[in-house]
Protein backbone atom coordinates (compact mmCIF):
# COMPACT_ATOMS: atom_id res chain seq x y z
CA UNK A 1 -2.62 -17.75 4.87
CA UNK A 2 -5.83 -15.60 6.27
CA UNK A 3 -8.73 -14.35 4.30
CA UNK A 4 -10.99 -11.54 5.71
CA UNK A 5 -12.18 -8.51 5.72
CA UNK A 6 -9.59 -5.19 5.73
CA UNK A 7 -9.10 -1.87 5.16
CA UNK A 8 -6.74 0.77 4.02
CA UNK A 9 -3.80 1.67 6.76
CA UNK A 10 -3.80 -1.00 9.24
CA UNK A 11 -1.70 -4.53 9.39
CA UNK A 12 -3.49 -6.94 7.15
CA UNK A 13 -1.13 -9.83 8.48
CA UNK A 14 -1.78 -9.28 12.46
CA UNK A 15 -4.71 -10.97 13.66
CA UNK A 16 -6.78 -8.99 16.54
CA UNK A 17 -5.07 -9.28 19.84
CA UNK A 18 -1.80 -11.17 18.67
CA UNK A 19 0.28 -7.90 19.80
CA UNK A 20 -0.37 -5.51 22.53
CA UNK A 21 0.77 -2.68 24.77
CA UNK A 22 0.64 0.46 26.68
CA UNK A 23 3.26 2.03 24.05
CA UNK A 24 3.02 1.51 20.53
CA UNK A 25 4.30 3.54 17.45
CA UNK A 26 3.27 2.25 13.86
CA UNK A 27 3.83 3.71 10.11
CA UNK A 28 1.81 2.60 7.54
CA UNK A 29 3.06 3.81 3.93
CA UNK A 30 0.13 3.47 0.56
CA UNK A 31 1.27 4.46 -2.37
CA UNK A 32 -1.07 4.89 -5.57
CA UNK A 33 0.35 4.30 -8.95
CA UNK A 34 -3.00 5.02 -10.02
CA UNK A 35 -4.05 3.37 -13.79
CA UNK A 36 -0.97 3.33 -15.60
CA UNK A 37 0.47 -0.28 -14.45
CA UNK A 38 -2.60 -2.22 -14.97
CA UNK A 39 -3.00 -0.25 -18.57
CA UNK A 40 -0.06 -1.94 -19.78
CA UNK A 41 -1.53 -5.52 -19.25
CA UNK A 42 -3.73 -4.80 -22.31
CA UNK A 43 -7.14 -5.94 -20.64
CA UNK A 44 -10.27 -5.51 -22.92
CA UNK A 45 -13.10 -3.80 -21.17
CA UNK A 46 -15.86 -6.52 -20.31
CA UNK A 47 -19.64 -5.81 -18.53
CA UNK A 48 -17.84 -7.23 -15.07
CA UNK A 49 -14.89 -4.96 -15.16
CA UNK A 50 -13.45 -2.17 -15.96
CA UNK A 51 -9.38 -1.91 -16.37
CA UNK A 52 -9.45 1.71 -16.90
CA UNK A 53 -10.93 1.92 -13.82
CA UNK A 54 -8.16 -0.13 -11.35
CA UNK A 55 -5.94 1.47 -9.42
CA UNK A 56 -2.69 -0.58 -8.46
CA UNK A 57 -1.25 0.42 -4.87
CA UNK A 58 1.60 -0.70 -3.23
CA UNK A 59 2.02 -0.85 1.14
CA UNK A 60 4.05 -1.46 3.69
CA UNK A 61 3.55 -1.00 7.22
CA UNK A 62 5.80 -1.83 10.36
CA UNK A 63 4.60 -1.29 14.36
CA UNK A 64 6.65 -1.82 17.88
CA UNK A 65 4.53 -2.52 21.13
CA UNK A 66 5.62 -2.35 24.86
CA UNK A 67 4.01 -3.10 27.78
CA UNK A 68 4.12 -2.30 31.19
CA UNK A 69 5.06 -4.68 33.82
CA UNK A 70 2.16 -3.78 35.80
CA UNK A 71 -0.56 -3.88 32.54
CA UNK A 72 0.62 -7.20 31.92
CA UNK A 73 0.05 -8.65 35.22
CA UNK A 74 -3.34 -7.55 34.75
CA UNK A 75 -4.15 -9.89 31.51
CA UNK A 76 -6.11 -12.79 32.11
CA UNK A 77 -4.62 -14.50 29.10
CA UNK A 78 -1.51 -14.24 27.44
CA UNK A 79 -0.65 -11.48 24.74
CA UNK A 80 3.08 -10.81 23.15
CA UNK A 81 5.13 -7.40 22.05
CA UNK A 82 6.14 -6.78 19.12
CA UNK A 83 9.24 -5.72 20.84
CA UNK A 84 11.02 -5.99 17.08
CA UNK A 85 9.33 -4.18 14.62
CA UNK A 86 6.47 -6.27 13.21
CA UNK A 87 6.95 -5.22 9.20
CA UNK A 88 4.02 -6.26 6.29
CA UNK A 89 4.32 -5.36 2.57
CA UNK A 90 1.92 -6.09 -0.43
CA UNK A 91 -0.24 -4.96 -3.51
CA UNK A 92 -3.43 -3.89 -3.65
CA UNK A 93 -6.20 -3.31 -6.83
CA UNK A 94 -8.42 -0.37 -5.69
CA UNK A 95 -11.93 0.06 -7.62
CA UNK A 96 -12.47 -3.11 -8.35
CA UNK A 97 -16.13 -3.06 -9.86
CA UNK A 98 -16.13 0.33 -8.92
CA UNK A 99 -16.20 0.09 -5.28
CA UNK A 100 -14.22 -2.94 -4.04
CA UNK A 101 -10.12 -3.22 -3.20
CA UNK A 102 -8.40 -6.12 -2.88
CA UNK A 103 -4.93 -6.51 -0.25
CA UNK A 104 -2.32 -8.97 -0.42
CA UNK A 105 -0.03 -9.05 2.01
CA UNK A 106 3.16 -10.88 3.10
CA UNK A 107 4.97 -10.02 6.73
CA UNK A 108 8.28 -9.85 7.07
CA UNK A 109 9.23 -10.39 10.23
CA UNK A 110 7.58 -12.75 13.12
CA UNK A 111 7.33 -15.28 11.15
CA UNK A 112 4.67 -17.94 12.18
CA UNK A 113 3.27 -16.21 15.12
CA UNK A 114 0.40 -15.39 13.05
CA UNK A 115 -0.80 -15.56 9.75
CA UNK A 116 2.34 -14.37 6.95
CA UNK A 117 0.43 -14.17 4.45
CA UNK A 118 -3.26 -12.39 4.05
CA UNK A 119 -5.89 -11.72 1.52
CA UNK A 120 -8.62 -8.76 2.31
CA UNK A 121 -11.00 -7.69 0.60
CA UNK A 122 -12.98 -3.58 1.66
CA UNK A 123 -14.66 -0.81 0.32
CA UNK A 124 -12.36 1.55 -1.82
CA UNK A 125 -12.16 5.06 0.15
């Protein structure tokens, strides 16, 4: 698992540089169920937090890379494709202390070429 620094619309499991290319289509999906799922947990409010104030969201995000023959004979050091889709899904709690959103995420493909598994932590947008 990887701990770090994130934010909203990008691969929270791929770690700079793991995949690269001249070509590269991604889709990154956030969807915000807003208050409503963390309501139902029956939180009291307390001077650190706020539950009225959390957002839950839910991601997913898959990307494909290619790269030229000639590009890669270029690289000094070695760099893969994600010539299958690489494809990440998690949860994430949005206004945390007003300002802060945590990401978990899990990929679900190429496993162990990187990290599966992530926690991030950013600034809510």
């Amino acid at each position: 698992s990887e701990f770090g620094v994130t934010t909203p619309l990008r691969f929270r499991t791929a770690t700079i540089g793991e995949f690269a290319g001249d070509e590269r289509a991604t889709l990154n999906i956030d969807h915000n169920f807003g208050k409503l799922p963390l309501s139902f947990l029956g939180l009291p409010e307390g001077q650190f937090y706020a539950a009225e104030m959390w957002e839950l969201h839910m991601f997913a995000s898959a990307g494909w890379t290619r790269m030229r023959p000639g590009t890669a004979s270029l690289l000094t050091r070695e760099i893969h494709e994600a010539k299958r889709p690489l494809i990440e899904a998690g949860l994430s709690i949005d206004r945390l202390f007003g300002i802060m959103r945590i990401d978990i995420g899990h990929r679900l493909t190429h496993f162990g070429s990187g990290s599966d598994f992530s926690i991030g932590i950013s600034i809510s947008p």
